[in-house]
C-alpha atoms as a PDB file:
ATOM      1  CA  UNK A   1     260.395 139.855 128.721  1.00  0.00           C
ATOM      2  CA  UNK A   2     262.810 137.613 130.566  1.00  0.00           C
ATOM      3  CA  UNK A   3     260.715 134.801 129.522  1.00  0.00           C
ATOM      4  CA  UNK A   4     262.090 136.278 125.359  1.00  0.00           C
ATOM      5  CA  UNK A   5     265.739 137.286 125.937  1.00  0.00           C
ATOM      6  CA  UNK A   6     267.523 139.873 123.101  1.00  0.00           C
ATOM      7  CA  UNK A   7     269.113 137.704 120.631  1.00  0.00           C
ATOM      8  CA  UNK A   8     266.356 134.337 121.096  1.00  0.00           C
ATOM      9  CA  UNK A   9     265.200 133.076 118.251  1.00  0.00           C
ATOM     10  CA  UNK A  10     260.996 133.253 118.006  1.00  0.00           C
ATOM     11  CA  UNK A  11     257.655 132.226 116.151  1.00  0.00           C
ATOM     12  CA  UNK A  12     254.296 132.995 116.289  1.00  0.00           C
ATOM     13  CA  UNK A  13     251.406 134.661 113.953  1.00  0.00           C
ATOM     14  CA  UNK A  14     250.659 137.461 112.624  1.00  0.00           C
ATOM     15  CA  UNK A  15     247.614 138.865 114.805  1.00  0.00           C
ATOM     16  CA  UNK A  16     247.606 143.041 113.700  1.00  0.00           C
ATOM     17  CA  UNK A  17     249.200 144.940 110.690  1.00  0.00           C
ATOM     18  CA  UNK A  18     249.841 148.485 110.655  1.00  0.00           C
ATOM     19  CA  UNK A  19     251.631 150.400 107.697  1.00  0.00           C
ATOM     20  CA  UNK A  20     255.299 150.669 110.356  1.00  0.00           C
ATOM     21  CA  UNK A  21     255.051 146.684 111.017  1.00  0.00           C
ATOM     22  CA  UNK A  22     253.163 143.837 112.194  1.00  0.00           C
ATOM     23  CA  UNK A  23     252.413 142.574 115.521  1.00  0.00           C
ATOM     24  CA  UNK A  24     252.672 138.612 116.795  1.00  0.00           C
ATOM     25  CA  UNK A  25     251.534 136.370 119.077  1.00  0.00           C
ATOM     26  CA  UNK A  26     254.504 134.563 120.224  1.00  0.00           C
ATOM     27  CA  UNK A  27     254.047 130.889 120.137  1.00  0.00           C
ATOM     28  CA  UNK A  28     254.477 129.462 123.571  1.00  0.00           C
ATOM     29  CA  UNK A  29     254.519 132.534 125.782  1.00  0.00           C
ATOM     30  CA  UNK A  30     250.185 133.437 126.435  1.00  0.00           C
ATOM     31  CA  UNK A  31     250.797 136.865 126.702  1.00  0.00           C
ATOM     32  CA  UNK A  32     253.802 137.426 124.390  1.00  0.00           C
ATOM     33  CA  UNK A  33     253.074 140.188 122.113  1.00  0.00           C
ATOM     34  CA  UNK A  34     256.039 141.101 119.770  1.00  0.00           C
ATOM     35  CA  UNK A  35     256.560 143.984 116.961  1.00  0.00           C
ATOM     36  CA  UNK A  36     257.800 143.617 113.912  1.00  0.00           C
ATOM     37  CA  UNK A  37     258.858 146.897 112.313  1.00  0.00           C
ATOM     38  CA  UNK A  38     259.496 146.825 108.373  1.00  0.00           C
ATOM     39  CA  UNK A  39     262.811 148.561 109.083  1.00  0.00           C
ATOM     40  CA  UNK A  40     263.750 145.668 110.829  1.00  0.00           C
ATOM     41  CA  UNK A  41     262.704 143.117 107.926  1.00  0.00           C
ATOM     42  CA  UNK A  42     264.457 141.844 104.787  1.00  0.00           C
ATOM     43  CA  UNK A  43     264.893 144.775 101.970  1.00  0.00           C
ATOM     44  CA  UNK A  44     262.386 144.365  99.267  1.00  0.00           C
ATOM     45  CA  UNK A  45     259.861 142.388 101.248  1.00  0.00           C
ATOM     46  CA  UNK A  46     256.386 143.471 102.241  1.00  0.00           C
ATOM     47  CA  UNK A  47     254.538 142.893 105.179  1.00  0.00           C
ATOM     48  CA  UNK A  48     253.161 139.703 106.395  1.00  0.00           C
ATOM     49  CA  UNK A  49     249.972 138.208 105.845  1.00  0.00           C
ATOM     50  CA  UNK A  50     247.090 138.420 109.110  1.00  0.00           C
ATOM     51  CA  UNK A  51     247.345 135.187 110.402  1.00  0.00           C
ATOM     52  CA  UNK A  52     250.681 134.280 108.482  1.00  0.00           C
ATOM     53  CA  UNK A  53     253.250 132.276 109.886  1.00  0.00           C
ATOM     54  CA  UNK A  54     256.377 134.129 110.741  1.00  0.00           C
ATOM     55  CA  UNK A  55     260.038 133.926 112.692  1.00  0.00           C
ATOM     56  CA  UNK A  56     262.647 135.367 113.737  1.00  0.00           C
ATOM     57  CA  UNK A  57     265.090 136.970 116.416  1.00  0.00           C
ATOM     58  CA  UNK A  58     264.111 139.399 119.388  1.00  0.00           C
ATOM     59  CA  UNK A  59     266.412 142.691 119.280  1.00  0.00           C
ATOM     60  CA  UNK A  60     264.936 145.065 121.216  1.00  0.00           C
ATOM     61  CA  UNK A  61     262.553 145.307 124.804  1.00  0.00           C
ATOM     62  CA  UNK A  62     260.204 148.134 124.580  1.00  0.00           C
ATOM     63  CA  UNK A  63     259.622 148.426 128.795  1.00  0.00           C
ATOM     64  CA  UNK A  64     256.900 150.809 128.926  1.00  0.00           C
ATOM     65  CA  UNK A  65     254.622 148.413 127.344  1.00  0.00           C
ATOM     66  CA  UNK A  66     256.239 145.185 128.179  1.00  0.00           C
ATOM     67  CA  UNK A  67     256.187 144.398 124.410  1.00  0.00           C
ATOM     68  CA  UNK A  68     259.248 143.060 122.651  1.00  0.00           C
ATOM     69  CA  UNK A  69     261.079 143.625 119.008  1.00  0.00           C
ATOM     70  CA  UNK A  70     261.526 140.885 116.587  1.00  0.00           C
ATOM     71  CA  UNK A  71     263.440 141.177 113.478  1.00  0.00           C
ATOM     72  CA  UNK A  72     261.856 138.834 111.120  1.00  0.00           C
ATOM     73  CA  UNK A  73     263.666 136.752 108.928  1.00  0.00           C
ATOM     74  CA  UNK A  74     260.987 134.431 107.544  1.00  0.00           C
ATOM     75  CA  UNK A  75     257.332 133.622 107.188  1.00  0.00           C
ATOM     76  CA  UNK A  76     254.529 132.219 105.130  1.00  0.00           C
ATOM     77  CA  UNK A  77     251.307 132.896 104.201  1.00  0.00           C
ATOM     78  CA  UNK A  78     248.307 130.162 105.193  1.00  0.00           C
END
């Protein structure tokens, strides 16, 4: 978590989608695993893609699981 600080800017891929959001591997941080919940996306837009390309800003550190909340605001399907 220090390595992603609230309010960073972040991208990675889409590596597990659930119906509340999608989880990422953070590019450049091994073990960085980061949720995106669909509240926290752009109105109107549905979930990423597995294995899409996504980014956005970290808002939130979940502690008990050492996991980290993105807010996406972009990504593409490949």
């Amino acid at each position: 978590m220090a390595a992603l600080p609230i309010g960073s800017r972040v991208a990675g891929r889409v590596v597990g989608r659930q119906p509340f959001g999608v989880f990422i591997r953070i590019d450049g941080v091994p073990s960085g695993i980061g949720l995106a919940e669909i509240l926290a996306m752009p109105h109107g837009m549905e979930l990423p893609a597995l294995g899409a390309a996504v980014a956005g800003r970290v808002i939130w550190h979940a502690d008990h699981n050492c996991q980290v909340k993105i807010k996406l605001d972009d990504w593409c399907s490949e």
